[in-house]
C-alpha atoms as a PDB file:
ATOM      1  CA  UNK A   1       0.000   0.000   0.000  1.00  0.00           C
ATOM      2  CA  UNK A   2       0.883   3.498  -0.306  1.00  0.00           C
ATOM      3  CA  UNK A   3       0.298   6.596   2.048  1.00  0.00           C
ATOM      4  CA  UNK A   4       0.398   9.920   0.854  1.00  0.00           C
ATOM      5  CA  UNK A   5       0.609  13.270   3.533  1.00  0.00           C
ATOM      6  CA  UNK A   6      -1.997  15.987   2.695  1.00  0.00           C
ATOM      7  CA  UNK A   7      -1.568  19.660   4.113  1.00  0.00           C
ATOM      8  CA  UNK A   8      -4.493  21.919   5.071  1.00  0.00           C
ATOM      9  CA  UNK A   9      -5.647  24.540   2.941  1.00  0.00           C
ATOM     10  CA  UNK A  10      -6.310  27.843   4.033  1.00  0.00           C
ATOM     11  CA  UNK A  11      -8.398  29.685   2.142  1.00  0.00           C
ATOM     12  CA  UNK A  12      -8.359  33.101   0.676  1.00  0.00           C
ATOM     13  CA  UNK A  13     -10.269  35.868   3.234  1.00  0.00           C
ATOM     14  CA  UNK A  14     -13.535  35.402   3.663  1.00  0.00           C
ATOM     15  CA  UNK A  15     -14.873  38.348   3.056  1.00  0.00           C
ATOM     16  CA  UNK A  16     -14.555  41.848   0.700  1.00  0.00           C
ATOM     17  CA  UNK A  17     -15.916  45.193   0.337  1.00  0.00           C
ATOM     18  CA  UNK A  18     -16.826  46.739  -2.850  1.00  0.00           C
ATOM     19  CA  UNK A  19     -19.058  49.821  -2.658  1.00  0.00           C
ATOM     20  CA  UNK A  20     -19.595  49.839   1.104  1.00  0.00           C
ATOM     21  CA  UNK A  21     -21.446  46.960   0.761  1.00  0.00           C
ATOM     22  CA  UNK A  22     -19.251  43.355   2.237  1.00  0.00           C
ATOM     23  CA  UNK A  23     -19.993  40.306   0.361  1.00  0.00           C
ATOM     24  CA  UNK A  24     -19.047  37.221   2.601  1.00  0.00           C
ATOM     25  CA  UNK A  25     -18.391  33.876   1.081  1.00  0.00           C
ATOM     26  CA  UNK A  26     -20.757  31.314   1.525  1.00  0.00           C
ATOM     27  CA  UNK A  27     -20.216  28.671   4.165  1.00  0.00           C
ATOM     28  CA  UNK A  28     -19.213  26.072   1.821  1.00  0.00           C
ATOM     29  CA  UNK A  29     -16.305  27.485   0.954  1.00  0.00           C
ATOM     30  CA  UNK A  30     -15.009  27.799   4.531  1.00  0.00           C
ATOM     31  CA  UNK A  31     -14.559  23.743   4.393  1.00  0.00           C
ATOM     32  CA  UNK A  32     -11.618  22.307   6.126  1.00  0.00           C
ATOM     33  CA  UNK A  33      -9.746  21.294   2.753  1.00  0.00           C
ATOM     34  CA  UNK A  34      -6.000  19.269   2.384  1.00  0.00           C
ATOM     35  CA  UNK A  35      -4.058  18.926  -0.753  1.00  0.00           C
ATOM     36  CA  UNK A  36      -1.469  16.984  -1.745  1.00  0.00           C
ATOM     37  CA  UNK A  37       0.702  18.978  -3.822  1.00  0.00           C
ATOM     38  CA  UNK A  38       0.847  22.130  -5.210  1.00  0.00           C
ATOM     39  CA  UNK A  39       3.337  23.544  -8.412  1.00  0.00           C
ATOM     40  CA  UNK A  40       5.438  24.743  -5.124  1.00  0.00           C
ATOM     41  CA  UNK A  41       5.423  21.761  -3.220  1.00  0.00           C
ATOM     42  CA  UNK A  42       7.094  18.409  -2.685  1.00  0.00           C
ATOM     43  CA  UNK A  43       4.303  15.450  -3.105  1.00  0.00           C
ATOM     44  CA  UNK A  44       5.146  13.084  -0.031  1.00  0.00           C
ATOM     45  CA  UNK A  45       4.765   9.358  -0.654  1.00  0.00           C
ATOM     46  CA  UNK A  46       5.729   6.370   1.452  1.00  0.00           C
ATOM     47  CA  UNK A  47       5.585   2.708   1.268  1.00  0.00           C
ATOM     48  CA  UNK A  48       4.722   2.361   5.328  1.00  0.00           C
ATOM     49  CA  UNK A  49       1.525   4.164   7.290  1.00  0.00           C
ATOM     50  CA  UNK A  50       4.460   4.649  10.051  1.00  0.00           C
ATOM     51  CA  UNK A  51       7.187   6.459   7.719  1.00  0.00           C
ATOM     52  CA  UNK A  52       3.911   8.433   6.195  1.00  0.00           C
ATOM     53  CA  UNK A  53       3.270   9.881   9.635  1.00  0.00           C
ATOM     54  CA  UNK A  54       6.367  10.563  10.551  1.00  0.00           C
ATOM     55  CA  UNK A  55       6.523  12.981   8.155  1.00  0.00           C
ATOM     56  CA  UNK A  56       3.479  14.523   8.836  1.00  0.00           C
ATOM     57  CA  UNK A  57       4.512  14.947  12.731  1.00  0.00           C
ATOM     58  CA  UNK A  58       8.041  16.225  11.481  1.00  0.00           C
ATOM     59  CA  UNK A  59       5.910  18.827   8.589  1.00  0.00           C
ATOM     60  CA  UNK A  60       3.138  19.929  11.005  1.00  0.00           C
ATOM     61  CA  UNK A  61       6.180  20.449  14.157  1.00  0.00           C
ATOM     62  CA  UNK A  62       8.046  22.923  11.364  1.00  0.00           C
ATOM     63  CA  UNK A  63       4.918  24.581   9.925  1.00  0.00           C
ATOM     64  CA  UNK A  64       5.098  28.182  11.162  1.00  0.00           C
ATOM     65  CA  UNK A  65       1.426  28.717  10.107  1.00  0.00           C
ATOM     66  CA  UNK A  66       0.064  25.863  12.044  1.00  0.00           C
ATOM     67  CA  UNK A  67      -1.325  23.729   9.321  1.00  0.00           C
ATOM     68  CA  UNK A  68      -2.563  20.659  10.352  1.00  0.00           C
ATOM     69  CA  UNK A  69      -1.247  17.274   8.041  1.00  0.00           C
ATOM     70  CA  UNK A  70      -2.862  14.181   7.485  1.00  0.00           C
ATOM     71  CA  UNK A  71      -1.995  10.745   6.391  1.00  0.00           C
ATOM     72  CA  UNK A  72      -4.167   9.026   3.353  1.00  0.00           C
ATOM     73  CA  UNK A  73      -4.113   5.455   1.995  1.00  0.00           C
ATOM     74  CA  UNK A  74      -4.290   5.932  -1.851  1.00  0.00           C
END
């Protein structure tokens, strides 16, 4: 099997103001989303569930914006 680490995705602010008038964004799009990869980012794939967290604890202890990680089977 193979485990791939996801990072948390914050999303863009929630809100804006055009005209005096603040349009919030619905509350779908406040979901708590994780991605794999982006074009900036290593894609982290192990052979072991254990190795695969690992590197999630090691990520999420070095994340200055206090992402959360998670470990998938894919």
């Amino acid at each position: 099997m193979t485990y791939r680490v996801l990072k948390q995705l914050f999303q863009a602010p929630s809100s804006s103001v055009s005209g005096g008038v603040t349009f919030e964004d619905p509350t779908w799009a406040s979901r708590n989303m994780y991605i794999a990869s982006s074009s900036d980012m290593q894609l982290w794939q192990f052979d072991t569930k254990a190795e695969a967290d690992t590197k999630a604890e090691e990520l999420s202890d070095s994340d200055s914006t206090d992402r959360l990680y998670r470990v998938e089977e894919i």
